[in-house]
Protein backbone atom coordinates (compact mmCIF):
# COMPACT_ATOMS: atom_id res chain seq x y z
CA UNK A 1 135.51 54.57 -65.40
CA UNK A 2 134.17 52.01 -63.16
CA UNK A 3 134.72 48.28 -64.28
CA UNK A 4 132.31 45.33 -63.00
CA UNK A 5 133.43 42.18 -63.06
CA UNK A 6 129.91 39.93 -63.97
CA UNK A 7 129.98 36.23 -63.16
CA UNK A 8 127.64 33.18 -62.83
CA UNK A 9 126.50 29.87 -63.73
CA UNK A 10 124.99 28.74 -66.92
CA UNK A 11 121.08 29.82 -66.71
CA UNK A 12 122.04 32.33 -63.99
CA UNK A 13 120.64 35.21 -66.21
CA UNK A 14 124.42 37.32 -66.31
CA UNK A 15 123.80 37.95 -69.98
CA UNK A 16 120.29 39.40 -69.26
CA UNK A 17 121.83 41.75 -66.19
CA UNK A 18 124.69 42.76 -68.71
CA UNK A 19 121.85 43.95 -71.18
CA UNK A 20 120.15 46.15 -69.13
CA UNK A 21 123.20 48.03 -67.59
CA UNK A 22 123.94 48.10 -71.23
CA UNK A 23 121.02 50.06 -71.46
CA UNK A 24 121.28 52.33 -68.88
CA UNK A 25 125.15 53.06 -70.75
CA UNK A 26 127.35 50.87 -69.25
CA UNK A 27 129.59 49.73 -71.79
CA UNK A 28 129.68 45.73 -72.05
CA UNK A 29 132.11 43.11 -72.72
CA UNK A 30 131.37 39.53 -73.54
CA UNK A 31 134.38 37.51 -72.94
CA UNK A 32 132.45 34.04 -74.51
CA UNK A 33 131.83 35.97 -77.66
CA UNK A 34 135.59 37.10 -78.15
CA UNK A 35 136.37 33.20 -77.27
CA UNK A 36 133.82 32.75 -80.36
CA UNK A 37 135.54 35.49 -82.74
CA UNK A 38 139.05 34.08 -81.93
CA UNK A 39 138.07 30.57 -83.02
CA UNK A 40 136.63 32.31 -86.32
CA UNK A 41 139.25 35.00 -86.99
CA UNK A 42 142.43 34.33 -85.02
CA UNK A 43 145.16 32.39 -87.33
CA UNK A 44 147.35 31.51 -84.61
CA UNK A 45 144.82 30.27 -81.82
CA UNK A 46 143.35 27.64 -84.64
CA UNK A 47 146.77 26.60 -85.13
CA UNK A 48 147.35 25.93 -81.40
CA UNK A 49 143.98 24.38 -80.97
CA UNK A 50 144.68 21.94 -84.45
CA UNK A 51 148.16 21.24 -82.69
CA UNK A 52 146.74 20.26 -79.35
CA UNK A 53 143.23 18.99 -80.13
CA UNK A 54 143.89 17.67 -83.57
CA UNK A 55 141.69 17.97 -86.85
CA UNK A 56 138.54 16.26 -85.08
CA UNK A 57 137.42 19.32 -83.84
CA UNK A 58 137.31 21.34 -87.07
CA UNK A 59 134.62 21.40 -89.50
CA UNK A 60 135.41 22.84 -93.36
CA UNK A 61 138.61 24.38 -91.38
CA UNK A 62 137.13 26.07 -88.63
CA UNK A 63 136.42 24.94 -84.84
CA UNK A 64 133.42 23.13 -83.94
CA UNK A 65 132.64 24.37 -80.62
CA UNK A 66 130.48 21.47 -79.64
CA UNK A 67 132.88 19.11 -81.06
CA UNK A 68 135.78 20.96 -78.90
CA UNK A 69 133.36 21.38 -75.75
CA UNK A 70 132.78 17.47 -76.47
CA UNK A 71 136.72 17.14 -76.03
CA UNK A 72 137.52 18.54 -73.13
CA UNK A 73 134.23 18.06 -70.97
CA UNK A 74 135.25 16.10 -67.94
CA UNK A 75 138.86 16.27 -68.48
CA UNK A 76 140.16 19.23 -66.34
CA UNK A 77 143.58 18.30 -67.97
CA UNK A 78 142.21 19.17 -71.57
CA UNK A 79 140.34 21.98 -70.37
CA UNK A 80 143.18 23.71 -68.58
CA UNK A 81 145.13 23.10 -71.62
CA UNK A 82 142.10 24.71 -74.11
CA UNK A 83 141.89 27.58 -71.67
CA UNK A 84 145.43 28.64 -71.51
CA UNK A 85 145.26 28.83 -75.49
CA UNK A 86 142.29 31.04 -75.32
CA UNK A 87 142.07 32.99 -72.09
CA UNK A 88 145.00 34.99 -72.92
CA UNK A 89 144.50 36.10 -76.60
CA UNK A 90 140.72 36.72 -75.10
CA UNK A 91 142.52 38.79 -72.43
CA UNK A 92 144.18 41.28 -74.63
CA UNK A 93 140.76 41.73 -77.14
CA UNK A 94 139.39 42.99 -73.24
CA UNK A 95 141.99 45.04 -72.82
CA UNK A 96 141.76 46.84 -75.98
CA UNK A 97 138.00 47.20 -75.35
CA UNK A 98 138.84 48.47 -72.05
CA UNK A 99 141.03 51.18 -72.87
CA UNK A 100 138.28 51.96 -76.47
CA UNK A 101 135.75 52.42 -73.57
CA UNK A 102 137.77 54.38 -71.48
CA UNK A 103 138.77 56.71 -74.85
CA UNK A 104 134.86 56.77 -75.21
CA UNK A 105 133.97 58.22 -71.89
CA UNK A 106 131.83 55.61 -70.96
CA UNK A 107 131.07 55.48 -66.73
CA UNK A 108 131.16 51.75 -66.48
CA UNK A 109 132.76 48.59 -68.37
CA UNK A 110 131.17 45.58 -67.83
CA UNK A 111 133.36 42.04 -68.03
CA UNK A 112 131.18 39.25 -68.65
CA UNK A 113 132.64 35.74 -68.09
CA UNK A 114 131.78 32.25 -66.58
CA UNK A 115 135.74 31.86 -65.90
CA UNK A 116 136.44 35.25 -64.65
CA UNK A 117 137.70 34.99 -61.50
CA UNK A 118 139.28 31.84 -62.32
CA UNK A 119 141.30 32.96 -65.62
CA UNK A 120 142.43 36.02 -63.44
CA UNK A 121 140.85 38.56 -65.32
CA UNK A 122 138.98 39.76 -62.16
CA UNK A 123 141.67 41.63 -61.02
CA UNK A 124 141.63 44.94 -63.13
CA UNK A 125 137.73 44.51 -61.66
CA UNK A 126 136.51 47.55 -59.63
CA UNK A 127 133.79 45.01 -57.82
CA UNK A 128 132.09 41.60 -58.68
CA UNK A 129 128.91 40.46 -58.97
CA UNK A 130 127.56 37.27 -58.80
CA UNK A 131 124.46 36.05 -60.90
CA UNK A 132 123.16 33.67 -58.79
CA UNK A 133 119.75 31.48 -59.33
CA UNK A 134 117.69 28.67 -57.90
CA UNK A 135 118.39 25.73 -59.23
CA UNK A 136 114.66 25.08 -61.10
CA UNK A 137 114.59 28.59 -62.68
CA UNK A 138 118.24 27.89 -63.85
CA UNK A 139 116.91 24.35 -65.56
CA UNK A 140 114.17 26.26 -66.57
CA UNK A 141 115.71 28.46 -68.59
CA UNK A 142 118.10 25.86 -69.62
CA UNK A 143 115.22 23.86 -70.90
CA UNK A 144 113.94 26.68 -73.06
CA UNK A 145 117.36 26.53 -74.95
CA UNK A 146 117.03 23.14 -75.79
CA UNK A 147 119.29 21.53 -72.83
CA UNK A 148 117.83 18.40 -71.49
CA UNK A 149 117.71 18.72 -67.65
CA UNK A 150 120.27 15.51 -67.09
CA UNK A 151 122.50 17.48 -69.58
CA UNK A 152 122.02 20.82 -68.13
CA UNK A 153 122.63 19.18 -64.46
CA UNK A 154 125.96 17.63 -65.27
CA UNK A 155 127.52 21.25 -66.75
CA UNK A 156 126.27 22.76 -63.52
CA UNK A 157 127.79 20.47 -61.88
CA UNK A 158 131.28 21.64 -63.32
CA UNK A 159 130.74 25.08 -62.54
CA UNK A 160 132.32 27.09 -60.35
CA UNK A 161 129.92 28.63 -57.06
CA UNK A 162 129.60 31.66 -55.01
CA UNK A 163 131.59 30.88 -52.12
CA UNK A 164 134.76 30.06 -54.73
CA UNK A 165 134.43 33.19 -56.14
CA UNK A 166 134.37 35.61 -53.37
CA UNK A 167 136.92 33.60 -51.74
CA UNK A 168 139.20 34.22 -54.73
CA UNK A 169 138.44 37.96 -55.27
CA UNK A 170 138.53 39.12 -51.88
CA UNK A 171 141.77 37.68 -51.43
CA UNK A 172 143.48 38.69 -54.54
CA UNK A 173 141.70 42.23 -53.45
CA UNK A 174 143.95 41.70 -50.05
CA UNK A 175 146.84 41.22 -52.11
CA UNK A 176 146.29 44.52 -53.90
CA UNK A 177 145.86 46.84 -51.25
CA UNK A 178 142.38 47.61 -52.20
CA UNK A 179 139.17 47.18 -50.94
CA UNK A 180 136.74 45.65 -53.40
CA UNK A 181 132.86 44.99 -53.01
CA UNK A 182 131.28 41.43 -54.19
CA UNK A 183 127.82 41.88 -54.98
CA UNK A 184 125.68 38.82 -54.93
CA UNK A 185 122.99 39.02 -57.53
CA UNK A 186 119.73 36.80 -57.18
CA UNK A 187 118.11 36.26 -60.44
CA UNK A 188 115.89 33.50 -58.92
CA UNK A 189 112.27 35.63 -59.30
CA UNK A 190 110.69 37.32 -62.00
CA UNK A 191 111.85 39.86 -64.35
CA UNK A 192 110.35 43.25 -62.54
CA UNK A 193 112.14 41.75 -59.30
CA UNK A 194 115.14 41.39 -60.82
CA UNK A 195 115.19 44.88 -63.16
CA UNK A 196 114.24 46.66 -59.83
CA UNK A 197 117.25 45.02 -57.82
CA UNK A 198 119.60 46.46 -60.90
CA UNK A 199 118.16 49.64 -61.01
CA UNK A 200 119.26 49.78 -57.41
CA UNK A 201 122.30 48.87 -57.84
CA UNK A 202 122.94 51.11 -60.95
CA UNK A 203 121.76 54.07 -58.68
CA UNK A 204 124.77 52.77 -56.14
CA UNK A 205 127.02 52.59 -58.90
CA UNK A 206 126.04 56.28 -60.45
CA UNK A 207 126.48 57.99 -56.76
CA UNK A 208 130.15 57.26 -56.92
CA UNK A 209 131.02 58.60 -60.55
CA UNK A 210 132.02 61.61 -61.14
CA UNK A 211 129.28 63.10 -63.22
CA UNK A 212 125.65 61.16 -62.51
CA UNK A 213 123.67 60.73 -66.17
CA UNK A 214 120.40 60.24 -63.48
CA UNK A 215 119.27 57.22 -65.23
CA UNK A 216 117.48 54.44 -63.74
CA UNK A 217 115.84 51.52 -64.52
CA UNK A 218 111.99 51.94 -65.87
């Protein structure tokens, strides 16, 4: 099995490219939705949020995501501390995914995350591709959701980019011993562009498996 590491900025479109290699039966992982499901099911993460962040970010006794994104927005010391809570309990939900899909026969895993590369879950990654976007059809899309642009231009601001990313994977790949491709995605034009541009890639992808299902993108 194949696992692609998928990565990008808010408004990038990654959830969109996830969906349609979904489709074509990649098996997909969405690492902000397990952050969601901890915060909701996971006993011991609210307790170390409620210990850290205190009783201002809980509503009726669960987290308030905006109210915790409202915390720790702009404070990198906050944030690191929120993110060393959660990335690891959302690590091991992956990895039990990971090995389900594996049990499942699936041909390719997909890890979808904005911190990826940064919470070091890039590294059981096969390759990595970056959603990338111009900057109007990201506020674009960010506008459709509701985000006012001076909003939506201050998160991307806090974002990681495309140069930090490869930088990061290709030298962790270094310090594995294995050669790893980083695929740069452009998700800047319209939505035939961008399906054809996957479908190409899929057909990469399926050239290298063992057994081809011949699917591409229509």
């Amino acid at each position: 099995m194949r696992i692609i590491g998928l990565t990008g900025t808010i408004g990038a479109g990654k959830s969109t490219v996830a969906q349609w290699l979904a489709e074509r039966g990649a098996r997909t992982i969405d690492a902000d939705r397990l952050a969601h499901r901890l915060y909701d099911t996971d006993e011991t993460v609210r307790a170390q949020v409620r210990a850290r962040f205190g009783e201002g970010v809980f509503v009726d006794g669960r987290v308030h995501r905006p109210a915790l994104a409202a915390a720790v927005f702009g404070r990198p010391d906050l944030l690191a501390a929120l993110e060393a809570i959660v990335h690891p309990a959302v690590y091991r939900l992956e990895e039990e995914l990971i090995a389900q899909a594996r049990r499942d026969g699936a041909p390719v895993c997909v890890i979808e995350a904005i911190k990826l590369v940064e919470s070091g879950g890039a590294a059981r990654c096969d390759e990595l591709w970056v959603v990338v976007a111009a900057e109007r059809a990201q506020l674009a899309r960010l506008a459709a959701r509701g985000l006012e642009e001076r909003e939506a231009r201050r998160r991307l601001s806090h974002q990681g980019n495309v140069a930090g990313w490869t930088s990061t994977f290709l030298a962790e790949s270094d310090r594995l011993g294995r050669p790893r491709p980083v695929i740069v995605f452009d998700n800047s034009g319209t939505i035939e562009d961008s399906r054809a541009q996957a479908g190409r890639l899929w057909h990469g992808i399926e050239s290298q498996l063992p057994s081809s299902p011949g699917r591409g993108f229509g």
